[in-house]
N, C-alpha and C. Protein backbone atom coordinates (compact mmCIF):
# COMPACT_ATOMS: atom_id res chain seq x y z
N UNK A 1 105.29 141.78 52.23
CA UNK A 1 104.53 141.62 53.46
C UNK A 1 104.31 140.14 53.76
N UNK A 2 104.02 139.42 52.66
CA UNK A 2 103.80 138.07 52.84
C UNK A 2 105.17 136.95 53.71
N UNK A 3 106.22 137.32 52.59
CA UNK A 3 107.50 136.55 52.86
C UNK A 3 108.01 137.41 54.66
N UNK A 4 107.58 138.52 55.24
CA UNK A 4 107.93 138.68 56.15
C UNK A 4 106.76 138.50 57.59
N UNK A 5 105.64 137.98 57.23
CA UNK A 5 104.93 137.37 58.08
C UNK A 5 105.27 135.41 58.22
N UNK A 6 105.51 135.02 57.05
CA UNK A 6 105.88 133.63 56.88
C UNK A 6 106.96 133.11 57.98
N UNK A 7 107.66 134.41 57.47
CA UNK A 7 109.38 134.40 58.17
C UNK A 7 109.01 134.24 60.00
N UNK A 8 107.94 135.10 60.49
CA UNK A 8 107.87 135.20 62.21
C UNK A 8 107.01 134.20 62.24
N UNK A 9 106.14 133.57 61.65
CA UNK A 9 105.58 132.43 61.50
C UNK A 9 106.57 130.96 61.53
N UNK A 10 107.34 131.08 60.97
CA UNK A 10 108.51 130.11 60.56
C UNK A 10 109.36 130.18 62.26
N UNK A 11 109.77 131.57 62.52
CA UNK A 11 110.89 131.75 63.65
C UNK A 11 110.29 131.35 65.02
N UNK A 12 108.44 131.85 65.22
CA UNK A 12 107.69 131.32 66.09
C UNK A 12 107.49 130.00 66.52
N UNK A 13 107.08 128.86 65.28
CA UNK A 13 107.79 127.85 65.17
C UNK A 13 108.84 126.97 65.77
N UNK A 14 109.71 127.80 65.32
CA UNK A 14 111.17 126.90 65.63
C UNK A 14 111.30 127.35 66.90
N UNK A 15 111.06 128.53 67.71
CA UNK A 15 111.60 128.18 68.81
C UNK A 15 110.44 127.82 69.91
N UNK A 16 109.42 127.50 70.00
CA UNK A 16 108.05 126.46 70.69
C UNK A 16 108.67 124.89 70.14
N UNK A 17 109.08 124.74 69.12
CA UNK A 17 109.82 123.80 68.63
C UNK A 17 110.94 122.95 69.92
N UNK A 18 111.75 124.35 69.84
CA UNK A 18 113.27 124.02 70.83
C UNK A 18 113.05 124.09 72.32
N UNK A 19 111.70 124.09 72.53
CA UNK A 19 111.13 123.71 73.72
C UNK A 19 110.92 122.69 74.49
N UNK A 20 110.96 122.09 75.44
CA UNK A 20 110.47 120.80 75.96
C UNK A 20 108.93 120.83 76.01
N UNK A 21 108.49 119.62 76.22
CA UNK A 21 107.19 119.67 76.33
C UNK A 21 106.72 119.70 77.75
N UNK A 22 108.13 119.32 78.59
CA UNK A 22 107.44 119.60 80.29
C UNK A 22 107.78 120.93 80.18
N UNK A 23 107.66 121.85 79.59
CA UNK A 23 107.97 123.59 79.84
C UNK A 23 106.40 124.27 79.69
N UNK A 24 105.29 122.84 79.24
CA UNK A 24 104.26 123.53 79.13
C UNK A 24 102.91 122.76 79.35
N UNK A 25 103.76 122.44 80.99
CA UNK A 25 102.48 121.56 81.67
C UNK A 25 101.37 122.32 82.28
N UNK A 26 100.90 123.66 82.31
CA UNK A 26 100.01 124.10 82.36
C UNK A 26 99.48 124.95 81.33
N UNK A 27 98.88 123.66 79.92
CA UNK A 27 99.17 124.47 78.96
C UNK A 27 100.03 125.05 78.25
N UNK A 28 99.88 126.35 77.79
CA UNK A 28 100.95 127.02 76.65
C UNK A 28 102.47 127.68 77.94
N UNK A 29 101.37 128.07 78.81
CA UNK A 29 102.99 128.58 79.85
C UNK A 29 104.01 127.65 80.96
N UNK A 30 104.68 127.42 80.93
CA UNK A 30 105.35 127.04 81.80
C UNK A 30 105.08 126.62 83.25
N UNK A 31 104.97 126.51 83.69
CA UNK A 31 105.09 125.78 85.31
C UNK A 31 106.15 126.82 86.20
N UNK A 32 105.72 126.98 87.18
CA UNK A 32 106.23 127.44 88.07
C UNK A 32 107.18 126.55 88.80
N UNK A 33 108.24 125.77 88.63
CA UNK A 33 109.07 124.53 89.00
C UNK A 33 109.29 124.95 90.50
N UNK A 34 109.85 126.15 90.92
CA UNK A 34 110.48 126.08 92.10
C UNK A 34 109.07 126.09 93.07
N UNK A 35 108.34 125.96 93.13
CA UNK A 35 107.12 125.24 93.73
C UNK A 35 106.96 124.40 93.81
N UNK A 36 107.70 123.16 93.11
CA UNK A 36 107.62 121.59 93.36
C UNK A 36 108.46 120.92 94.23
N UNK A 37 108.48 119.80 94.07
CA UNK A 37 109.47 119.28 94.95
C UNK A 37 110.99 118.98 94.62
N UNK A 38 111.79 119.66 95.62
CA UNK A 38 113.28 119.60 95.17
C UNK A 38 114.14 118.39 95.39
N UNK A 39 114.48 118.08 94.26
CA UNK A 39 115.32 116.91 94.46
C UNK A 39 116.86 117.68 94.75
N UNK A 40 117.65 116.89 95.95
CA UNK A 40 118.63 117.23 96.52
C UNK A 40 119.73 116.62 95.34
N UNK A 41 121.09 117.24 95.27
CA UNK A 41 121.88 116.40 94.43
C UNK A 41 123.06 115.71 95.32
N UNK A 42 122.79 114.59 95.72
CA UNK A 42 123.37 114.11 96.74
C UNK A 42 124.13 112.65 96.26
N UNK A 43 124.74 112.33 96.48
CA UNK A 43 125.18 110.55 96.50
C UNK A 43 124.48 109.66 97.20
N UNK A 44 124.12 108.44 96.71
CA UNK A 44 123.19 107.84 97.93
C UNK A 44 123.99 107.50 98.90
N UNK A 45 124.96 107.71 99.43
CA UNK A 45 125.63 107.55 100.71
C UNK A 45 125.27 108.90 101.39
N UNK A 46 125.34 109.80 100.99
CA UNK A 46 125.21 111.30 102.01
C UNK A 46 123.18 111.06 101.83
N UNK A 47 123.03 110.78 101.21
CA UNK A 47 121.25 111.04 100.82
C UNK A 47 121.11 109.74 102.20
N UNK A 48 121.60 108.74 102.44
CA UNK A 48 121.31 107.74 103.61
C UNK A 48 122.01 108.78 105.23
N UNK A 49 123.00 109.33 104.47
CA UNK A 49 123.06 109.88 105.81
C UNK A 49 122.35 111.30 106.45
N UNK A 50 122.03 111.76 105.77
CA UNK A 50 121.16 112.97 105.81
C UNK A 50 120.13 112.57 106.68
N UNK A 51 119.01 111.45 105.72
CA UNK A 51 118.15 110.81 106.43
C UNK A 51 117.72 110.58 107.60
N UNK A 52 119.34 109.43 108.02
CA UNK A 52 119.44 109.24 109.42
C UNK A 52 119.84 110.07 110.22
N UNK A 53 120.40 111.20 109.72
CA UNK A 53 120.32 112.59 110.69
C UNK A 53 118.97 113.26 111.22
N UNK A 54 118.41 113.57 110.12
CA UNK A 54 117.27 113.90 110.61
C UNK A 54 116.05 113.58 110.63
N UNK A 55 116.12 112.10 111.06
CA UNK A 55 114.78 110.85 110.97
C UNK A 55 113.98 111.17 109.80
N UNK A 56 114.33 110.97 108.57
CA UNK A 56 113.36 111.67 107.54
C UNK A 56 113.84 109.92 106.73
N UNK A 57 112.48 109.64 105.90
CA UNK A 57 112.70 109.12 104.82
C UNK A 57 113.26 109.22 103.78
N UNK A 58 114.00 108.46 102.84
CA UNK A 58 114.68 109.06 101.47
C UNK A 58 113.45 108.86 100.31
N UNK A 59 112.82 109.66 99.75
CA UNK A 59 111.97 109.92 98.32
C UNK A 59 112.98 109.83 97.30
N UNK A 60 112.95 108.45 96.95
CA UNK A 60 113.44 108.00 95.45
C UNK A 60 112.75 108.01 94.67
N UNK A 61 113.27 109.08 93.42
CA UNK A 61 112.52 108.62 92.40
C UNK A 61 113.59 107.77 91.00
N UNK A 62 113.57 106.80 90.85
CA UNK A 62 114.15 105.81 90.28
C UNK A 62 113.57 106.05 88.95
N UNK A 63 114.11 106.48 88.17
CA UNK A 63 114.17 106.97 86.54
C UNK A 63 114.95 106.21 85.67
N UNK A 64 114.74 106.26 84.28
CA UNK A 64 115.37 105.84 83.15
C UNK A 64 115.21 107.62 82.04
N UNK A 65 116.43 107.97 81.64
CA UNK A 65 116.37 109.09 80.83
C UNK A 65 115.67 108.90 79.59
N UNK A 66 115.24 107.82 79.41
CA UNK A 66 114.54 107.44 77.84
C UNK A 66 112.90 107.22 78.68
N UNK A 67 112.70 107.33 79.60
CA UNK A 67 110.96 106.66 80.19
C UNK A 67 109.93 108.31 79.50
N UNK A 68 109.31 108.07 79.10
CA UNK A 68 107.83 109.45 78.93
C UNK A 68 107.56 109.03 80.29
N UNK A 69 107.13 107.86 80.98
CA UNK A 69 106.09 108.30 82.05
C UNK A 69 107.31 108.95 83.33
N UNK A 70 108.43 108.51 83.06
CA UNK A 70 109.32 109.15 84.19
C UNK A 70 109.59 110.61 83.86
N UNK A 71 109.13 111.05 82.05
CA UNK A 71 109.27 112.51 82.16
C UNK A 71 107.69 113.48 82.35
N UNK A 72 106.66 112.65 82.79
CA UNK A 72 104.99 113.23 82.50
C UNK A 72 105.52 113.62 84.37
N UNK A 73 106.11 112.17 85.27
CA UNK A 73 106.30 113.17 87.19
C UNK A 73 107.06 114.37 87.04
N UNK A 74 107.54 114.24 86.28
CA UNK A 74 108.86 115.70 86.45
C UNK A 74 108.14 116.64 85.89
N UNK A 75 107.35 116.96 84.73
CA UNK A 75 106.94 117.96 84.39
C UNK A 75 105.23 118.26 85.00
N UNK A 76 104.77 117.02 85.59
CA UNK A 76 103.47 116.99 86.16
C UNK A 76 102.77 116.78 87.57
N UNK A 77 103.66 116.12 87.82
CA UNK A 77 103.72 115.49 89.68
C UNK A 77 103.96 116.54 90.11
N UNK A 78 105.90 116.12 90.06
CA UNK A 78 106.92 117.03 90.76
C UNK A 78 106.74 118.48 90.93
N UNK A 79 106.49 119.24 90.18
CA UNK A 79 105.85 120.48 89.71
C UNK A 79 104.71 120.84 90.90
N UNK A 80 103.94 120.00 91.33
CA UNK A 80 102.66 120.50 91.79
C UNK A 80 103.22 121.23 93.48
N UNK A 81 102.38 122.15 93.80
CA UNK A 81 102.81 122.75 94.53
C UNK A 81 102.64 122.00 95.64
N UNK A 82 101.54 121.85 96.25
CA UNK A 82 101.02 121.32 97.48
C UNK A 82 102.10 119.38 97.88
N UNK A 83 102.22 118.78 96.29
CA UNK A 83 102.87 118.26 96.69
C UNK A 83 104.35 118.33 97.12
N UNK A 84 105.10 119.92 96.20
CA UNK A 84 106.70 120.13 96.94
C UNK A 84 106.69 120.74 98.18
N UNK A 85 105.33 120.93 99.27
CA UNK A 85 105.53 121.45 100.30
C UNK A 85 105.60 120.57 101.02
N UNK A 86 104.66 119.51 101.04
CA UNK A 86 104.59 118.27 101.74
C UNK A 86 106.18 117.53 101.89
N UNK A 87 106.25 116.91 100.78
CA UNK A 87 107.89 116.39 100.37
C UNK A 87 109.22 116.92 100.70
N UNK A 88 109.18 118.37 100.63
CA UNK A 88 110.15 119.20 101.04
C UNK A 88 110.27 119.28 102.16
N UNK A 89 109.19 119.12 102.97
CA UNK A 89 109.31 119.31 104.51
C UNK A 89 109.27 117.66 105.15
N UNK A 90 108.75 116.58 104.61
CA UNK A 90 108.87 115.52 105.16
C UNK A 90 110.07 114.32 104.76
N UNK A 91 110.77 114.47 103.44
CA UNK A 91 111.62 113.72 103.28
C UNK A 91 112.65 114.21 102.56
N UNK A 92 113.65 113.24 102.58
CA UNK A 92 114.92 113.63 101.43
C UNK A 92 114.68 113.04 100.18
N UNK A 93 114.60 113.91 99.27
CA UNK A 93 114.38 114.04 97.59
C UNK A 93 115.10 113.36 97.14
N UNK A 94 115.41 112.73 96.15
CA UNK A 94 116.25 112.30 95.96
C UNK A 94 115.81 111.67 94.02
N UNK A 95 116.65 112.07 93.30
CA UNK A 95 116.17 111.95 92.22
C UNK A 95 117.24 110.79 91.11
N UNK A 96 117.11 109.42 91.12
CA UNK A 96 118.70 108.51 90.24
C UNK A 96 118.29 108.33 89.12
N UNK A 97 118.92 108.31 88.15
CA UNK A 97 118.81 107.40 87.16
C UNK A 97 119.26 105.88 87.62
N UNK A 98 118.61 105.17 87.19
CA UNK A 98 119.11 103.24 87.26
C UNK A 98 119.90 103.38 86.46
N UNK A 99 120.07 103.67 85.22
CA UNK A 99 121.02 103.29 84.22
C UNK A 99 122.48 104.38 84.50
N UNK A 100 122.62 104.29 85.22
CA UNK A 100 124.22 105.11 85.33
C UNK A 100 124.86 105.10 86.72
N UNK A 101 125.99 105.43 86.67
CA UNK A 101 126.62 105.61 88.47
C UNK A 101 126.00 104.83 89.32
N UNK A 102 125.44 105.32 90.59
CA UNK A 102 125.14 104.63 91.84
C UNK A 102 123.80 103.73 91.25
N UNK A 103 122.57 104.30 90.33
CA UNK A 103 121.94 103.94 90.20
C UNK A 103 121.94 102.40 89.37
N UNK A 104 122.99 102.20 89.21
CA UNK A 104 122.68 100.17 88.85
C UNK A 104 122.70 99.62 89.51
N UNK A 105 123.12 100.37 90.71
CA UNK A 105 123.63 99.24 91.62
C UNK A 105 122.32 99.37 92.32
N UNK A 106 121.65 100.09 93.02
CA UNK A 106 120.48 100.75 93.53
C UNK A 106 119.52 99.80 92.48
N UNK A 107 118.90 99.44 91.75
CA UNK A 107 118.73 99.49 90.59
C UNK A 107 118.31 97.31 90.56
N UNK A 108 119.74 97.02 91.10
CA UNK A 108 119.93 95.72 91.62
C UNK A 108 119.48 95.56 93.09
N UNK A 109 119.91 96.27 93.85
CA UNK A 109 119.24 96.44 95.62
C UNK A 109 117.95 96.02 95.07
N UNK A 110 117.28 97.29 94.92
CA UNK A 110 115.90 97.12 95.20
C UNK A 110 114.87 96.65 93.74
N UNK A 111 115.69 95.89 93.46
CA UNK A 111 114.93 95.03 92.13
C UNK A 111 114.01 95.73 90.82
N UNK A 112 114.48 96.91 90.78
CA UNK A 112 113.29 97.53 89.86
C UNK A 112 113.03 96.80 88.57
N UNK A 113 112.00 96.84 88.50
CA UNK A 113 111.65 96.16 87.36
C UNK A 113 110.88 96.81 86.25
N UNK A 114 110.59 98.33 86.62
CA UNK A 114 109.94 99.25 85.66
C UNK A 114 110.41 100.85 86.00
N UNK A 115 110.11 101.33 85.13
CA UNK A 115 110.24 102.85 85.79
C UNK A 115 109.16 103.96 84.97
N UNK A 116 108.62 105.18 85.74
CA UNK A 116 109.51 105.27 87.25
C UNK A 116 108.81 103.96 88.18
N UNK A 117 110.26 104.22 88.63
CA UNK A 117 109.80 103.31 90.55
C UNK A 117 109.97 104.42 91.46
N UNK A 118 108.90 104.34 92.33
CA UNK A 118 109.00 105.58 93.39
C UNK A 118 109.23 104.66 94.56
N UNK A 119 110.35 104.90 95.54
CA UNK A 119 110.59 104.11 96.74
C UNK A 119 110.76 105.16 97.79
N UNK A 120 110.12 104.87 99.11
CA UNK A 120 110.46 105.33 100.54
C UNK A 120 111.57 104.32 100.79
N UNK A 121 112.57 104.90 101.65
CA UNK A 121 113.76 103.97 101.99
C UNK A 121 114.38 104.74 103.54
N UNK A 122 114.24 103.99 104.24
CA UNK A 122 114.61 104.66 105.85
C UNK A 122 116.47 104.92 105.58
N UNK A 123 116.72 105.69 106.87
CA UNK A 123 117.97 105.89 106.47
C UNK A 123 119.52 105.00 106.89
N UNK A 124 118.64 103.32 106.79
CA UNK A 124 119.62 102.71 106.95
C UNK A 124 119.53 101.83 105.98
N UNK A 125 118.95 102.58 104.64
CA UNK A 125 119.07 101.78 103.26
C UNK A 125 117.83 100.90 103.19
N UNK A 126 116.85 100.39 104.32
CA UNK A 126 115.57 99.23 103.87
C UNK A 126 114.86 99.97 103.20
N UNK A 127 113.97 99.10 102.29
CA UNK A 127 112.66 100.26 101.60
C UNK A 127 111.64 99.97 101.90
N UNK A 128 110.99 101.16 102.58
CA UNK A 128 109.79 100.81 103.34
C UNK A 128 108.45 100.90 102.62
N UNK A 129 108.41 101.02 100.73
CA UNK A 129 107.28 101.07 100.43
C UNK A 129 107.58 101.45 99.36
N UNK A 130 107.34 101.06 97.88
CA UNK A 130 107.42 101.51 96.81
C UNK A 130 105.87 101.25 95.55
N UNK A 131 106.21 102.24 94.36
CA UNK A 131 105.06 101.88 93.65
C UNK A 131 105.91 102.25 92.06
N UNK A 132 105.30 101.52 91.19
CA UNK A 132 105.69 101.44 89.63
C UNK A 132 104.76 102.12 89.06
N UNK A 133 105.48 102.93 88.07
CA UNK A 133 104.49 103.93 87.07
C UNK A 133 104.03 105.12 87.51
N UNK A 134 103.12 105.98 86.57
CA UNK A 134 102.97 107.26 86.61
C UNK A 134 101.92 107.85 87.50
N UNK A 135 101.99 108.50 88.28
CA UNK A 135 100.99 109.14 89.82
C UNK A 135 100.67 110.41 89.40
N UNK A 136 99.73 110.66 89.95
CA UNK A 136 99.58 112.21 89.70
C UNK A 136 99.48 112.88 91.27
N UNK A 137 99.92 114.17 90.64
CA UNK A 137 99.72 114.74 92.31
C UNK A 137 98.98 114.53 93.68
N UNK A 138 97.85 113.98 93.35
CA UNK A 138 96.99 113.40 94.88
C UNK A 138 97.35 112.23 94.98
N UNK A 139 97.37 111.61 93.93
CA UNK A 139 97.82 110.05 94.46
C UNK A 139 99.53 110.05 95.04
N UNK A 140 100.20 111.31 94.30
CA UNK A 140 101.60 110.68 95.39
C UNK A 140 101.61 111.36 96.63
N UNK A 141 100.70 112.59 96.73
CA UNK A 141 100.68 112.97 98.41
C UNK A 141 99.99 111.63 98.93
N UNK A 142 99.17 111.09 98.52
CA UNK A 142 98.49 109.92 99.37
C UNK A 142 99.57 108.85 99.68
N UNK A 143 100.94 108.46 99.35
CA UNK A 143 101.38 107.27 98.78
C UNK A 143 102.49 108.04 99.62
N UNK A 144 102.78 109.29 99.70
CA UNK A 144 103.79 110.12 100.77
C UNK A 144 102.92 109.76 102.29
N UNK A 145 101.93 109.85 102.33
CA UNK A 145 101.05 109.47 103.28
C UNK A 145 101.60 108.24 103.87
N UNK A 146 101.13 107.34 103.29
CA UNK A 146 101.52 106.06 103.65
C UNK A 146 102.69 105.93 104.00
N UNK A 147 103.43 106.37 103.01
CA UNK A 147 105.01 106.21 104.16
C UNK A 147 105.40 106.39 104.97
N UNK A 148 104.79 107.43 105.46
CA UNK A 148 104.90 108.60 106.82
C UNK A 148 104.49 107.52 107.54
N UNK A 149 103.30 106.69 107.60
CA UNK A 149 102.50 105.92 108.52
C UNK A 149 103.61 104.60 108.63
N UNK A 150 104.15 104.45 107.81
CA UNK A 150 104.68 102.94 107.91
C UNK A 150 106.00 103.07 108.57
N UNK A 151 106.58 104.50 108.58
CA UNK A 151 107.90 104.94 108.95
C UNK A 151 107.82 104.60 110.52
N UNK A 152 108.50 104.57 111.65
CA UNK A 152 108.65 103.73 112.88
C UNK A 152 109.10 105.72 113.58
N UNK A 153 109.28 106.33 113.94
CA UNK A 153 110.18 107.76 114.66
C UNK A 153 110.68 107.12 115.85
């Protein structure tokens, strides 16, 4: 009895183990993700043209795959509901790594110097407003706010 309670003890374990830890940003259960905000998988050439199609800002979020605070928005921000309704309906998502593909070059554009960097960028590439480090859900609807205001229609 012993060696076969140890054993689901042991197997319980290992797989909370083989878990991420953004799988259990509300607590022990999971997050409801498709409630957050969707990042589009786009090239930043179609993500600029999208934009300027449909007068919308581009929502960069400028990442490094090694950052914790670029993985606390994804499993804590991004996630929040009220903010993927806002975002989803007011801009193009847009999610790079700096360290790879388009993003070095992006990376060099707009000078990042930490990450995350969160940038508004109109859709003829200027950036109309950015901020360094980790936000939580009211502060980036507020900071989505501002962009909206600074954006020209």
């Amino acid at each position: 009895m012993f060696m076969k309670t140890l054993l689901i003890i042991i197997g319980f374990g290992i797989a909370i183990m083989g878990m991420e830890s953004s799988d259990f940003s509300n607590g022990f259960f999971p997050a409801d993700k498709s409630k957050g905000i969707e990042f589009l998988s786009l090239s930043w050439e179609k993500a600029l043209s999208k934009a300027k199609a449909e007068n919308k800002l581009i929502f960069l979020d400028a990442y490094a795959s090694w950052c914790g605070p670029c993985k606390l928005l994804k499993s804590r921000t991004f996630t929040d509901e009220e903010a993927g309704e806002f975002f989803n309906k007011h801009f193009v998502n847009v999610a790079i790594d700096m360290e790879k593909g388009d993003g070095r070059e992006l990376a060099k554009k707009f000078k990042i110097r930490a990450y995350p960097t969160l940038i508004f960028v109109d859709g003829d590439g200027n950036p109309v407003v950015l901020t360094e480090g980790f936000v939580n859900p009211g502060q980036l609807l507020k900071f989505g706010n501002h962009a909206l205001s600074k954006h020209k229609n």
